[in-house]
N, C-alpha and C. Protein backbone atom coordinates (compact mmCIF):
# COMPACT_ATOMS: atom_id res chain seq x y z
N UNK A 1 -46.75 -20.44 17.83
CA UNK A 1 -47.78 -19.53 17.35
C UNK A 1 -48.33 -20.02 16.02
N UNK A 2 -47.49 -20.47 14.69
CA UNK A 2 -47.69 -21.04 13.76
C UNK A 2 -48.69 -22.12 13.71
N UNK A 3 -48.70 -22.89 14.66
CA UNK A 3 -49.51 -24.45 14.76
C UNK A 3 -50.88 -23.38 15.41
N UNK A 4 -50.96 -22.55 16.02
CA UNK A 4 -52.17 -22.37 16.76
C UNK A 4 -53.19 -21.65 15.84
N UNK A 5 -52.50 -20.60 14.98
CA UNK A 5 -53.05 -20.75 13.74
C UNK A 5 -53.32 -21.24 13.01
N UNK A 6 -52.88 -22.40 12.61
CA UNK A 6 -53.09 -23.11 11.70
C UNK A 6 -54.27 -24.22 12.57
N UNK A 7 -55.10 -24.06 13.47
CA UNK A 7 -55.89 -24.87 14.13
C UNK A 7 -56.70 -24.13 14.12
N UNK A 8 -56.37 -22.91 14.31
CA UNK A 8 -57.79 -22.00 14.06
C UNK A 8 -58.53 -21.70 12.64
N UNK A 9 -57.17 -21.75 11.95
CA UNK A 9 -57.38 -21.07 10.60
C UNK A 9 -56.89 -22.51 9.58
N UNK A 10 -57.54 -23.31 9.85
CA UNK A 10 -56.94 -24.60 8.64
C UNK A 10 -56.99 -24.40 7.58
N UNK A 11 -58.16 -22.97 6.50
CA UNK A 11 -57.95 -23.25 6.21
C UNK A 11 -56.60 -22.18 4.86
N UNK A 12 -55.95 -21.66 5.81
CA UNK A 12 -54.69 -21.04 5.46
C UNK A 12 -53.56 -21.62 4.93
N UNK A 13 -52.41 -21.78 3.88
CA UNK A 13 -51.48 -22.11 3.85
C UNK A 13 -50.59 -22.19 5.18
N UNK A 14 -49.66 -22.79 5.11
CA UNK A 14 -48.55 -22.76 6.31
C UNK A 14 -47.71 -22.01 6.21
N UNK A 15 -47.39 -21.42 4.62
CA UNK A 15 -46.28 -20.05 4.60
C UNK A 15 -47.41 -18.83 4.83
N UNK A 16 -48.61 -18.71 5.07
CA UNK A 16 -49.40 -18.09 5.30
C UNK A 16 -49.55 -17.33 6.97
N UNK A 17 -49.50 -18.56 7.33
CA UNK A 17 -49.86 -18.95 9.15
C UNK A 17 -48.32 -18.48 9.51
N UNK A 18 -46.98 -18.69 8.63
CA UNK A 18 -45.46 -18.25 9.17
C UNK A 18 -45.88 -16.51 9.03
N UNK A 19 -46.05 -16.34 7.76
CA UNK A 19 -46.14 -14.51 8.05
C UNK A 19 -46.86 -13.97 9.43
N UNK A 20 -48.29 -14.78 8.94
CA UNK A 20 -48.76 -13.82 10.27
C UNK A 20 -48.13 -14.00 11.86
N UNK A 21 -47.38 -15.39 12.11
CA UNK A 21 -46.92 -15.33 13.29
C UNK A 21 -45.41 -14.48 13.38
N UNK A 22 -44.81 -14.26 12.45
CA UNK A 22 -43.80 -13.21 12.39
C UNK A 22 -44.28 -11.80 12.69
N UNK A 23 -45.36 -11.56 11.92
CA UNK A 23 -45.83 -10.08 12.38
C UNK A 23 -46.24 -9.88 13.39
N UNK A 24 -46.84 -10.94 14.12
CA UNK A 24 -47.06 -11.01 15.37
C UNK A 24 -45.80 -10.95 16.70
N UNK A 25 -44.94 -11.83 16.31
CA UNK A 25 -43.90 -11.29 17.30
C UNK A 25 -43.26 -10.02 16.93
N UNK A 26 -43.07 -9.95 15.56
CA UNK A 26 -42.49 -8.20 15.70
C UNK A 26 -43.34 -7.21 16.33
N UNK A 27 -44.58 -7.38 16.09
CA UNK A 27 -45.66 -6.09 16.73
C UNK A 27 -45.69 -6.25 18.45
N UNK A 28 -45.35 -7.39 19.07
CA UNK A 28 -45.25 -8.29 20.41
C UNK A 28 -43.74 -7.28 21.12
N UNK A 29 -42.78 -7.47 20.17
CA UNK A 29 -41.82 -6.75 20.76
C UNK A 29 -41.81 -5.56 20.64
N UNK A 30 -42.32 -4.37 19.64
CA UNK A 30 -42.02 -3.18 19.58
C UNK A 30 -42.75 -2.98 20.82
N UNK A 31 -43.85 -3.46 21.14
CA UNK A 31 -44.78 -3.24 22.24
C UNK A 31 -44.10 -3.42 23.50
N UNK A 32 -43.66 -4.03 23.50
CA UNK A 32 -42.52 -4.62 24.87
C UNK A 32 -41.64 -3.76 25.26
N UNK A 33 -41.24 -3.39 24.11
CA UNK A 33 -39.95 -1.91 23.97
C UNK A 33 -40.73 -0.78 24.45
N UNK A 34 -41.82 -0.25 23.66
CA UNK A 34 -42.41 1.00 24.32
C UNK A 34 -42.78 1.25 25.22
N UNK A 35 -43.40 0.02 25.97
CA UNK A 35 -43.59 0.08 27.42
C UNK A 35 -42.05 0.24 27.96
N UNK A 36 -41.34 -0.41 28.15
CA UNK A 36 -40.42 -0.59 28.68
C UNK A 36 -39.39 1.09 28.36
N UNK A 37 -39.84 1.86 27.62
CA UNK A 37 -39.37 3.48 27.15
C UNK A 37 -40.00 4.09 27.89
N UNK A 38 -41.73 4.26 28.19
CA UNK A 38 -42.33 4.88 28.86
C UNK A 38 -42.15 4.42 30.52
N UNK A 39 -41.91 3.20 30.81
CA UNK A 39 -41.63 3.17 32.37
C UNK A 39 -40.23 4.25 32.27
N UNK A 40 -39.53 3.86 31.51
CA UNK A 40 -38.00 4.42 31.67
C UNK A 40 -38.55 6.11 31.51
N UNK A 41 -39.35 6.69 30.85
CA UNK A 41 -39.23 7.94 30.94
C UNK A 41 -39.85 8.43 32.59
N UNK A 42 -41.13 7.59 32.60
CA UNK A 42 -41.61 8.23 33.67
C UNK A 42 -41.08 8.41 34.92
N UNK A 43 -39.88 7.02 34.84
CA UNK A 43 -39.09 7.17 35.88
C UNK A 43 -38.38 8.38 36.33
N UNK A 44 -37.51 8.86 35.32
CA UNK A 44 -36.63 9.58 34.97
C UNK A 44 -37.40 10.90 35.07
N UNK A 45 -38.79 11.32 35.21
CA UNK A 45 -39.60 12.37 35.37
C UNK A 45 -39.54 12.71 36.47
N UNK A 46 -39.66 11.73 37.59
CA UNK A 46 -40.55 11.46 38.82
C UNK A 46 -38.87 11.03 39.99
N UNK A 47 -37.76 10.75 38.84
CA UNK A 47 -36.32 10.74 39.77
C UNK A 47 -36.92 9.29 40.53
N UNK A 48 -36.99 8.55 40.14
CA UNK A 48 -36.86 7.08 40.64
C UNK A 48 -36.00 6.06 39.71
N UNK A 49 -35.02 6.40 39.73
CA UNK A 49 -33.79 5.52 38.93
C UNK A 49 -34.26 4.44 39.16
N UNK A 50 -33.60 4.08 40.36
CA UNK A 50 -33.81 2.50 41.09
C UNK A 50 -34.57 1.77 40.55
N UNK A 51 -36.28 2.24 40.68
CA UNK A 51 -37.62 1.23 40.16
C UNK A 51 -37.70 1.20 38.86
N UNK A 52 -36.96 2.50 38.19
CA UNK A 52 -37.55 2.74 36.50
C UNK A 52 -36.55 1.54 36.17
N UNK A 53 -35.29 1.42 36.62
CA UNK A 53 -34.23 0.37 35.78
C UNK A 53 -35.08 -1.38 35.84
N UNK A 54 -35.29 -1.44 37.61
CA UNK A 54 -36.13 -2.66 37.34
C UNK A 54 -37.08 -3.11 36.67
N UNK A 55 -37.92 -2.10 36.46
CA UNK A 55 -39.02 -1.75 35.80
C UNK A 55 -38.53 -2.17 33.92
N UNK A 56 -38.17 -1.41 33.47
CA UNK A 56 -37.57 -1.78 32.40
C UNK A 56 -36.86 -3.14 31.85
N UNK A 57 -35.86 -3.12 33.12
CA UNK A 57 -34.99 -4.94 32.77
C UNK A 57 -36.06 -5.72 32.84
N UNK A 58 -36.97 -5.84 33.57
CA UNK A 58 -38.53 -6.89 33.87
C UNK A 58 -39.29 -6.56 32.77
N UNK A 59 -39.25 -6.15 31.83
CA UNK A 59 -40.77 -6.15 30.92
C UNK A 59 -39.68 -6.66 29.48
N UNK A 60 -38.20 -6.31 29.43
CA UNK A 60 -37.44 -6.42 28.29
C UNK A 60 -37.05 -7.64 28.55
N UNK A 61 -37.11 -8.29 29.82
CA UNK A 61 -36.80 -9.68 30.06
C UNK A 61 -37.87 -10.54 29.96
N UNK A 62 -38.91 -9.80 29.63
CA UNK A 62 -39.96 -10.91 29.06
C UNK A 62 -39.38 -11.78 27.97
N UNK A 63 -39.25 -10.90 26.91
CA UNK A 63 -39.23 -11.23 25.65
C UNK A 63 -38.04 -12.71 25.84
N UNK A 64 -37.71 -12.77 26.51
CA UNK A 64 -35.97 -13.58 26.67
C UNK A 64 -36.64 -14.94 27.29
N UNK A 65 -38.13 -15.13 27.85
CA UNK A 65 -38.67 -16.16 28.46
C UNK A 65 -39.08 -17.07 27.39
């Protein structure tokens, strides 16, 4: 992420281009998480254990790719 910024944005420092790609994966995962809360609730609304768990392990197993 760092280098791709820094191609877009040359003309940024490189401890510059590290922050923003840090904030970027933190904001990347909370996002990942909330989805992965709201499948799990809706599941749990609607009584579909089964799909809500897959549902969940598949979007939290992104982050792990």
């Amino acid at each position: 992420m760092k280098d791709w910024i820094m191609a877009v944005c040359p003309e940024i420092a490189e401890w510059q281009a590290e922050v923003i790609a840090v904030q970027v994966r933190i904001s990347v995962e909370a996002e990942r998480e909330a989805c992965a809360r709201v499948c799990r609730d809706l599941g749990r609304r609607h009584g579909v254990a089964f799909a809500e768990f897959d549902c969940v392990e598949a979007i939290r197993a992104r982050g792990q790719e």
